[in-house]
N, C-alpha and C. Protein backbone atom coordinates (compact mmCIF):
# COMPACT_ATOMS: atom_id res chain seq x y z
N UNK A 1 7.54 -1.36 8.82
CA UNK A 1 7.46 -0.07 8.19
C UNK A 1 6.13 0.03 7.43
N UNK A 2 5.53 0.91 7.62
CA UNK A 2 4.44 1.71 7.11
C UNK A 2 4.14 1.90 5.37
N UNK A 3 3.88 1.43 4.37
CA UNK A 3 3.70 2.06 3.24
C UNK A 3 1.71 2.14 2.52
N UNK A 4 2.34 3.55 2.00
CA UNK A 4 0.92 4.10 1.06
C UNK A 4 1.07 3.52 0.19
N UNK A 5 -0.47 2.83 0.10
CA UNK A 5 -0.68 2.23 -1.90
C UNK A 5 -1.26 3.13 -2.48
N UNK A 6 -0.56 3.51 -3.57
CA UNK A 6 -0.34 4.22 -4.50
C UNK A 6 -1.17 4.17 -5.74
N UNK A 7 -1.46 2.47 -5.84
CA UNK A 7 -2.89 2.08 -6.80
C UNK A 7 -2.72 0.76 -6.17
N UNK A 8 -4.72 0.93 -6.00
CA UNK A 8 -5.58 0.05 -5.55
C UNK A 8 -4.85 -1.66 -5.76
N UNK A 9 -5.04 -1.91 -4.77
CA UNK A 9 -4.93 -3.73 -5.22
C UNK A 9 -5.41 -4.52 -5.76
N UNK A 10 -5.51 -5.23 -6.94
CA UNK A 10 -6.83 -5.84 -6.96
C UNK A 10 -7.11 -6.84 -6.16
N UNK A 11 -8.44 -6.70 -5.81
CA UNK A 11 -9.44 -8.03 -4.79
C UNK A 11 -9.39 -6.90 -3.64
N UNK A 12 -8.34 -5.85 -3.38
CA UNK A 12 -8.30 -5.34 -1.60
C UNK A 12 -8.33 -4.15 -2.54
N UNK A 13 -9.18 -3.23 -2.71
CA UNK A 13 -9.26 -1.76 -3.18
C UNK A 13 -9.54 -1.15 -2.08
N UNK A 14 -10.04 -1.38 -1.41
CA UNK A 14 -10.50 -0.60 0.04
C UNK A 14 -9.08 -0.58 0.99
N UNK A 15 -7.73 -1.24 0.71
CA UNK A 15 -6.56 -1.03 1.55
C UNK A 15 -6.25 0.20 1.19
N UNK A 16 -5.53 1.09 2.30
CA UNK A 16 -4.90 2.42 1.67
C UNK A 16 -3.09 2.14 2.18
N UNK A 17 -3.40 1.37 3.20
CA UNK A 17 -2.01 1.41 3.68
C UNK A 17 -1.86 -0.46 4.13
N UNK A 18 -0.48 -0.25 4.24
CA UNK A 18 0.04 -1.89 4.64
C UNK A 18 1.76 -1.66 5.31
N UNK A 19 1.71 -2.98 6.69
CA UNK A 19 3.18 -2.40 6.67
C UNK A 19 3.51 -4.12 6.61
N UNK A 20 4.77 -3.57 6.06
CA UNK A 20 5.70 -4.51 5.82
C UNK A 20 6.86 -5.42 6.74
N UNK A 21 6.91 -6.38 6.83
CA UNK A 21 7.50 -6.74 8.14
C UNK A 21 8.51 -7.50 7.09
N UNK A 22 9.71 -7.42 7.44
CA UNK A 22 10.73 -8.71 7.11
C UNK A 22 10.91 -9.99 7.55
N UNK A 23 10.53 -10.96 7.37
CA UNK A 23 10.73 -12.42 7.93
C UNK A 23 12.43 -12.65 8.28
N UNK A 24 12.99 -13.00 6.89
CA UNK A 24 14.01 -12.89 6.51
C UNK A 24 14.70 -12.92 5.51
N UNK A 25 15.97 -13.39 5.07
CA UNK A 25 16.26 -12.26 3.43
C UNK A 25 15.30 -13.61 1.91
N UNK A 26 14.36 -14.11 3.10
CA UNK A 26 13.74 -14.60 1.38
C UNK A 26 12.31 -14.14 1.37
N UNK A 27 11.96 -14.18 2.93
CA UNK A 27 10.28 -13.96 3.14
C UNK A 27 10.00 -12.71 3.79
N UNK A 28 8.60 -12.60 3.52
CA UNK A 28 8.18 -10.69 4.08
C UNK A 28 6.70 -11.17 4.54
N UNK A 29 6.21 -10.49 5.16
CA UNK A 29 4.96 -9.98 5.12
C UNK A 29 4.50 -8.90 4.67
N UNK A 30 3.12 -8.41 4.63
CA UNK A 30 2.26 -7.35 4.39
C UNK A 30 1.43 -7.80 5.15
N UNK A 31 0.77 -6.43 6.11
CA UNK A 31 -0.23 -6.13 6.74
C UNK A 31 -1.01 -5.14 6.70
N UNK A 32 -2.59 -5.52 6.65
CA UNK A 32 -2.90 -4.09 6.36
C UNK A 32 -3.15 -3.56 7.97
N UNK A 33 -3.25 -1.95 6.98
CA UNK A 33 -3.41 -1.53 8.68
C UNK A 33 -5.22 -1.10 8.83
N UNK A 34 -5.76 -1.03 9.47
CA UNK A 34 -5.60 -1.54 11.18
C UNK A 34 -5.25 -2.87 11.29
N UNK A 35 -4.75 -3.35 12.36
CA UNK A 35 -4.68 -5.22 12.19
C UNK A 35 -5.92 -5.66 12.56
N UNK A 36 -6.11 -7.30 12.19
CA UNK A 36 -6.92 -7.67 11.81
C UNK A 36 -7.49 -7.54 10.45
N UNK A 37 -7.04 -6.88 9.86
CA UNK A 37 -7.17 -7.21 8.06
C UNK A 37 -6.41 -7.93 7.42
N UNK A 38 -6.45 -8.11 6.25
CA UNK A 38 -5.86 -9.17 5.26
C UNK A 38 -4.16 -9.35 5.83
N UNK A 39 -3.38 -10.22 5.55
CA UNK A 39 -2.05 -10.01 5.50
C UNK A 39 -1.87 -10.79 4.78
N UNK A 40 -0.13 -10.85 3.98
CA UNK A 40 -0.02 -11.84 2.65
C UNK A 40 1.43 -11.86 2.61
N UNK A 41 1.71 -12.83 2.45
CA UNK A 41 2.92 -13.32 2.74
C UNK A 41 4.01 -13.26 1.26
N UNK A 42 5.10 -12.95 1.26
CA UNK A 42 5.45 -12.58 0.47
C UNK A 42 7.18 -13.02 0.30
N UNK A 43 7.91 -13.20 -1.08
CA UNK A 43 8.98 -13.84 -1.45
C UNK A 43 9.98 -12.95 -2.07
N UNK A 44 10.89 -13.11 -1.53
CA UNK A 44 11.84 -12.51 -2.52
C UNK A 44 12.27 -12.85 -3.36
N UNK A 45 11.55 -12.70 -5.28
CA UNK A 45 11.52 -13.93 -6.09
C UNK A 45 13.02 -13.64 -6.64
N UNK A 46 14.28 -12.94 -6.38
CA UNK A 46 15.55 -13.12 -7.02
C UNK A 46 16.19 -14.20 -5.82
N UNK A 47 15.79 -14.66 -4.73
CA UNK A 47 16.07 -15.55 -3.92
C UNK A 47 15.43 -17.02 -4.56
N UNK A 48 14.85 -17.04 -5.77
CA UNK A 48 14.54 -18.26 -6.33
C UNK A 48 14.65 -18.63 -7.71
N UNK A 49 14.61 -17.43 -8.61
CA UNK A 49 15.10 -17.49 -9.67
C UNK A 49 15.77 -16.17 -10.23
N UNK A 50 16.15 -16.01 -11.70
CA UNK A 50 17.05 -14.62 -12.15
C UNK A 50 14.93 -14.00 -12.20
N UNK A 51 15.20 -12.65 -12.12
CA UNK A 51 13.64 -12.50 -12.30
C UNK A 51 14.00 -10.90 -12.62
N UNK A 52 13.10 -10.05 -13.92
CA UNK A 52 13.78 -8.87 -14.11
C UNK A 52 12.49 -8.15 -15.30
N UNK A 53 12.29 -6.72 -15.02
CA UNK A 53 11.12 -6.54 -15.59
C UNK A 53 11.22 -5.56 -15.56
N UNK A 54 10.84 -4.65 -16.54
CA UNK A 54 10.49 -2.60 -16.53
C UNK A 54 9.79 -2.14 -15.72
N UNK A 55 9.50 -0.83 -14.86
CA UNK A 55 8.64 -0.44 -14.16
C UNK A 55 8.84 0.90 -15.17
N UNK A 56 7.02 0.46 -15.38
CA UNK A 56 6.34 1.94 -16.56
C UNK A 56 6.74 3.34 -15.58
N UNK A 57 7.13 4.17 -16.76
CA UNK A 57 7.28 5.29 -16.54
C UNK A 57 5.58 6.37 -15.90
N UNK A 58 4.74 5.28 -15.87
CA UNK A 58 4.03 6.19 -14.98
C UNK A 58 3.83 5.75 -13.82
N UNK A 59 4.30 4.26 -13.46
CA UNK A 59 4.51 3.73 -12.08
C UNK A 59 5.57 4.91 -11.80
N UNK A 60 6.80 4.91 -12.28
CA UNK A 60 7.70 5.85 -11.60
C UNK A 60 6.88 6.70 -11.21
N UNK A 61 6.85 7.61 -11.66
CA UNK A 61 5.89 8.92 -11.64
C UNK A 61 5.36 8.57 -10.41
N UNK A 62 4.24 8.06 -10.21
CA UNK A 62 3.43 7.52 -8.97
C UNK A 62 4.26 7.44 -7.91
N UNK A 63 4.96 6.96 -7.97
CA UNK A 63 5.83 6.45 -6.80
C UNK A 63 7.19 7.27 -6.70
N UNK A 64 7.05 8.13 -7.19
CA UNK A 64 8.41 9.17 -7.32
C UNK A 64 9.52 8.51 -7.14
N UNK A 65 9.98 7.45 -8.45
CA UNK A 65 10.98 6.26 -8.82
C UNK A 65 12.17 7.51 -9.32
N UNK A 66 13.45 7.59 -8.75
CA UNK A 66 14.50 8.20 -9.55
C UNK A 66 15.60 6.98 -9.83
N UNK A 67 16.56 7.10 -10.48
CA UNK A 67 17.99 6.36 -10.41
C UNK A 67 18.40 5.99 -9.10
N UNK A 68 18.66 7.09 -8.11
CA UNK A 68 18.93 6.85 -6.67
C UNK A 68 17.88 6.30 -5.71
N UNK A 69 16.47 5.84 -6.34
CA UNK A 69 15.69 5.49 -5.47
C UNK A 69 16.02 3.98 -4.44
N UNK A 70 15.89 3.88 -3.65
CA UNK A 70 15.97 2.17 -3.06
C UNK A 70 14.45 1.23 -2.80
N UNK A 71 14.51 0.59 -3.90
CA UNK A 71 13.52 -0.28 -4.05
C UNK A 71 13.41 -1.75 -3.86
N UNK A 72 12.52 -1.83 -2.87
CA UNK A 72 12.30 -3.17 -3.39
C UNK A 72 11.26 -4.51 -3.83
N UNK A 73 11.40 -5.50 -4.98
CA UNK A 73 10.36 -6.76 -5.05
C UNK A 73 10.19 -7.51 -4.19
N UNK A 74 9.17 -7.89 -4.01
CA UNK A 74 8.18 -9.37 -3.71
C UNK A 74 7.15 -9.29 -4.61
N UNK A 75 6.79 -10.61 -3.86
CA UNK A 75 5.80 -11.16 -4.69
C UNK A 75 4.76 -12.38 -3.81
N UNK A 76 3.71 -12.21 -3.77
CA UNK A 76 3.29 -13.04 -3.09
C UNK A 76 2.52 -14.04 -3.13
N UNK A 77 2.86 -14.87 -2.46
CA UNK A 77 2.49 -16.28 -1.32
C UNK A 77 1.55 -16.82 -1.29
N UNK A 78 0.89 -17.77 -2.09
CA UNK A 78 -0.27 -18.50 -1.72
C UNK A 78 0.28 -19.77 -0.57
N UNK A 79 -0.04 -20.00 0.26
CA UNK A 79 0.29 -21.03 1.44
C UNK A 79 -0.66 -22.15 1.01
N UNK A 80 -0.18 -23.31 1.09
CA UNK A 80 -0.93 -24.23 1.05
C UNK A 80 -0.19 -25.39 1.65
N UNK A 81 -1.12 -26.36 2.57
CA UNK A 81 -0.47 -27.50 3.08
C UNK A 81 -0.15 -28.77 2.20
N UNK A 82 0.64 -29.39 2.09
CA UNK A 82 2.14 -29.32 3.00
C UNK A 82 2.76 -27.83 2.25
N UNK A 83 3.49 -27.29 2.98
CA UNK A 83 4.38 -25.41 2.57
C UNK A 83 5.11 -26.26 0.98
N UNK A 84 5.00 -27.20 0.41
CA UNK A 84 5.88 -27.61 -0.85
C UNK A 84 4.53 -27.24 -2.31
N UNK A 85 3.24 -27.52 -2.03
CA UNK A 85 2.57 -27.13 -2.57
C UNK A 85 1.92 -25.28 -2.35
N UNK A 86 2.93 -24.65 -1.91
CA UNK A 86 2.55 -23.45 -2.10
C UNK A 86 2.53 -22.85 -3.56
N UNK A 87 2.43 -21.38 -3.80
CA UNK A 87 2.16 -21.22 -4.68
C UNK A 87 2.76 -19.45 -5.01
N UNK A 88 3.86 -19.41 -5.99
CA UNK A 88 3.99 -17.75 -6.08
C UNK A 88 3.45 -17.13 -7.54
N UNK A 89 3.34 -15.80 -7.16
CA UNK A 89 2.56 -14.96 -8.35
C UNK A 89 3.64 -14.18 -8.71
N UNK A 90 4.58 -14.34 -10.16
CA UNK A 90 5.48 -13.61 -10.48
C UNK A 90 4.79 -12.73 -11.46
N UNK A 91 3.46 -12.41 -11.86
CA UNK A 91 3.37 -11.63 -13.12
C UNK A 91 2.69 -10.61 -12.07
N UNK A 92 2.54 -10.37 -10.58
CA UNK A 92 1.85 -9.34 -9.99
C UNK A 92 3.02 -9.00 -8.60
N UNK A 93 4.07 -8.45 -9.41
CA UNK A 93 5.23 -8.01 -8.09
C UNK A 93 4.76 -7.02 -7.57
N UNK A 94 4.95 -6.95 -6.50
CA UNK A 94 5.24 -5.63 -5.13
C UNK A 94 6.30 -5.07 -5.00
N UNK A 95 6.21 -3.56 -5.66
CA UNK A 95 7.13 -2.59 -5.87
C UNK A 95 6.61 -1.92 -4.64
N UNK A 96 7.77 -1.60 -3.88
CA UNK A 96 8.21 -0.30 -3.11
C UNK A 96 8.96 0.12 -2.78
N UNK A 97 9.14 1.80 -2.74
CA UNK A 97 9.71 2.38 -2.72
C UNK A 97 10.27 2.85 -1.05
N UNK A 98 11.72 2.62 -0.50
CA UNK A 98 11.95 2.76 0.59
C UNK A 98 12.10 3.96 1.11
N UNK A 99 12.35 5.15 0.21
CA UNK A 99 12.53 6.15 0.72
C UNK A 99 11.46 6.87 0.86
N UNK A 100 10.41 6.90 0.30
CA UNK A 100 9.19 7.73 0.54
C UNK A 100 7.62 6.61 1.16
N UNK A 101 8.20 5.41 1.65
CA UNK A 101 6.87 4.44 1.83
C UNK A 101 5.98 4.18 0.84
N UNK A 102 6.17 3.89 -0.34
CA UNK A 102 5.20 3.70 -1.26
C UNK A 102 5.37 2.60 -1.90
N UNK A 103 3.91 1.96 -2.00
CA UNK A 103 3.78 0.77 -2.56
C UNK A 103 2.88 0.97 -3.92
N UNK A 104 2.88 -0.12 -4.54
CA UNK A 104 2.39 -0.78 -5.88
C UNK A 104 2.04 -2.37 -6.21
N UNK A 105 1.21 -2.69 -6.70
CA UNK A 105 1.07 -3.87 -7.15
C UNK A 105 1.45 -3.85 -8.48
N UNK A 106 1.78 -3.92 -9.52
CA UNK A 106 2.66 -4.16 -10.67
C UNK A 106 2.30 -5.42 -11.55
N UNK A 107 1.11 -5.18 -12.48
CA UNK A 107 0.79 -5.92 -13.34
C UNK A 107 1.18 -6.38 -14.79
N UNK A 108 2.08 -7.40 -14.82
CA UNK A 108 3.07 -7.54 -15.46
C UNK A 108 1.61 -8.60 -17.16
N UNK A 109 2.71 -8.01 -18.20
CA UNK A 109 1.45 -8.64 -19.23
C UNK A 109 2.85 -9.90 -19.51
N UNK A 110 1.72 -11.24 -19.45
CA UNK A 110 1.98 -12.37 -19.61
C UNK A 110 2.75 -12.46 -21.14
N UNK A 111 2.78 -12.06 -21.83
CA UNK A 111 2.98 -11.95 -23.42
C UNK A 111 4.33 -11.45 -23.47
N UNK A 112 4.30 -10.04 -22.78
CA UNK A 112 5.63 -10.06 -22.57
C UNK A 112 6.65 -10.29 -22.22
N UNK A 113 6.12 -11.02 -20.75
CA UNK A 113 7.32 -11.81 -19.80
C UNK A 113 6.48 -13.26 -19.53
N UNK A 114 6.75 -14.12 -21.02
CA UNK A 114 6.03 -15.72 -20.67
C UNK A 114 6.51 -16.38 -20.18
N UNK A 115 8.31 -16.18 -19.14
CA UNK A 115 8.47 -16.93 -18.90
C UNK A 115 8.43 -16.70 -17.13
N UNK A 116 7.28 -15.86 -16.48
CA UNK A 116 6.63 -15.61 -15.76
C UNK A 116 5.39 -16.11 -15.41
N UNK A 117 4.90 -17.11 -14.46
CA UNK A 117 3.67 -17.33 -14.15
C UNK A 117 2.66 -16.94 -12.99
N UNK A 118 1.33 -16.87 -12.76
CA UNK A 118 0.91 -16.09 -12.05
C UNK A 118 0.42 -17.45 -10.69
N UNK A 119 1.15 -18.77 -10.98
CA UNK A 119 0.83 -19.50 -9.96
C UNK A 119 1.91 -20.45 -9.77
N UNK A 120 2.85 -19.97 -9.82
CA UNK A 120 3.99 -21.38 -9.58
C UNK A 120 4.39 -21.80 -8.59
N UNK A 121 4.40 -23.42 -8.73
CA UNK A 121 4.28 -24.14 -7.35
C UNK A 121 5.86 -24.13 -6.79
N UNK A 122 6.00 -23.75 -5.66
CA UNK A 122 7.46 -23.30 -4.55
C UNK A 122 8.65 -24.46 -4.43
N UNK A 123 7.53 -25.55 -4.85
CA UNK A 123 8.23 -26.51 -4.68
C UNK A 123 9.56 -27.18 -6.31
N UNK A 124 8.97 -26.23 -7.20
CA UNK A 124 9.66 -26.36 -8.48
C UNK A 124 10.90 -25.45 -7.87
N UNK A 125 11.67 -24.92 -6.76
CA UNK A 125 12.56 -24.00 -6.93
C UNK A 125 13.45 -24.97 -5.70
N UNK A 126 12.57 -25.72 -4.59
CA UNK A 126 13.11 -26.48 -3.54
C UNK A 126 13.90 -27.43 -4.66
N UNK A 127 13.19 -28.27 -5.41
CA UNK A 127 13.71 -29.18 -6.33
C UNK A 127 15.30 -28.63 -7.22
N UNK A 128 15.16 -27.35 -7.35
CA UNK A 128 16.36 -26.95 -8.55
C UNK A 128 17.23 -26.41 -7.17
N UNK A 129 16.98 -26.21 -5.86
CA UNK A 129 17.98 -26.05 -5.00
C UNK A 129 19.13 -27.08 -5.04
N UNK A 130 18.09 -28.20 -4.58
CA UNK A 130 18.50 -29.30 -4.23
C UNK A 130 19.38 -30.50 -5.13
N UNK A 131 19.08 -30.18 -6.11
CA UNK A 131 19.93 -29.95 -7.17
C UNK A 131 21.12 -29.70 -7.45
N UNK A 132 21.03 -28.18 -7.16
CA UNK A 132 22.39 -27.47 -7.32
C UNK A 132 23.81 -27.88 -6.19
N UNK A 133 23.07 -28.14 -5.15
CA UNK A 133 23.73 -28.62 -4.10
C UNK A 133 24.91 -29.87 -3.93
């Protein structure tokens, strides 16, 4: 599926659009469009920890957010070999909106949500699986 960014990305300001592919119910992609541009791999971070945050009332706005809207997070994916040293960015989620195709990058302030980091290694969540098990 197809979505408009709504505000610029940072590092990719020149993307206007990206579509979204589902891996499966933990992983996603993003692609921009045309292909052959960037793509970025992406997590469904309530598939790894409790994870929960406000979206500003002028993101709504932007993204024409109501009560009934269907939305959804990621967050994305630094890959690195071996896949245990990867790496996720929870203080820069990917909001979108399903009913109208609209995306956001969502810059979350560290101060407020510290117990959010903008590089945590994938393998701290394999460990608390494995764990639980």
């Amino acid at each position: 599926m197809e979505y408009t960014i709504k505000v610029p990305l940072l590092g990719f300001e020149h993307l206007k659009k990206l579509t979204f592919s589902s891996i499966d119910e933990i992983f996603a992609t993003l692609t921009a469009t045309p292909e052959g541009a960037p793509s970025f791999t992406l997590v469904n971070p309530y598939a790894l920890q409790a994870y929960q945050f406000d979206i500003p009332q002028a993101t709504q706005l932007i993204m024409d957010i109501t009560s009934s809207s269907n939305i959804l997070v990621y967050n994305i994916v630094v890959i690195h070999n071996p896949i245990e040293e990867s790496t996720v960015n929870f203080l820069a989620p990917i909001i979108m909106n399903t009913d109208n195709h609209t995306l956001v990058q969502l810059i979350l302030d560290s101060s407020k949500y510290p117990e959010y980091g903008i590089s945590v290694p994938i393998k701290n969540f394999i460990k608390q699986q494995a764990a639980a098990v």
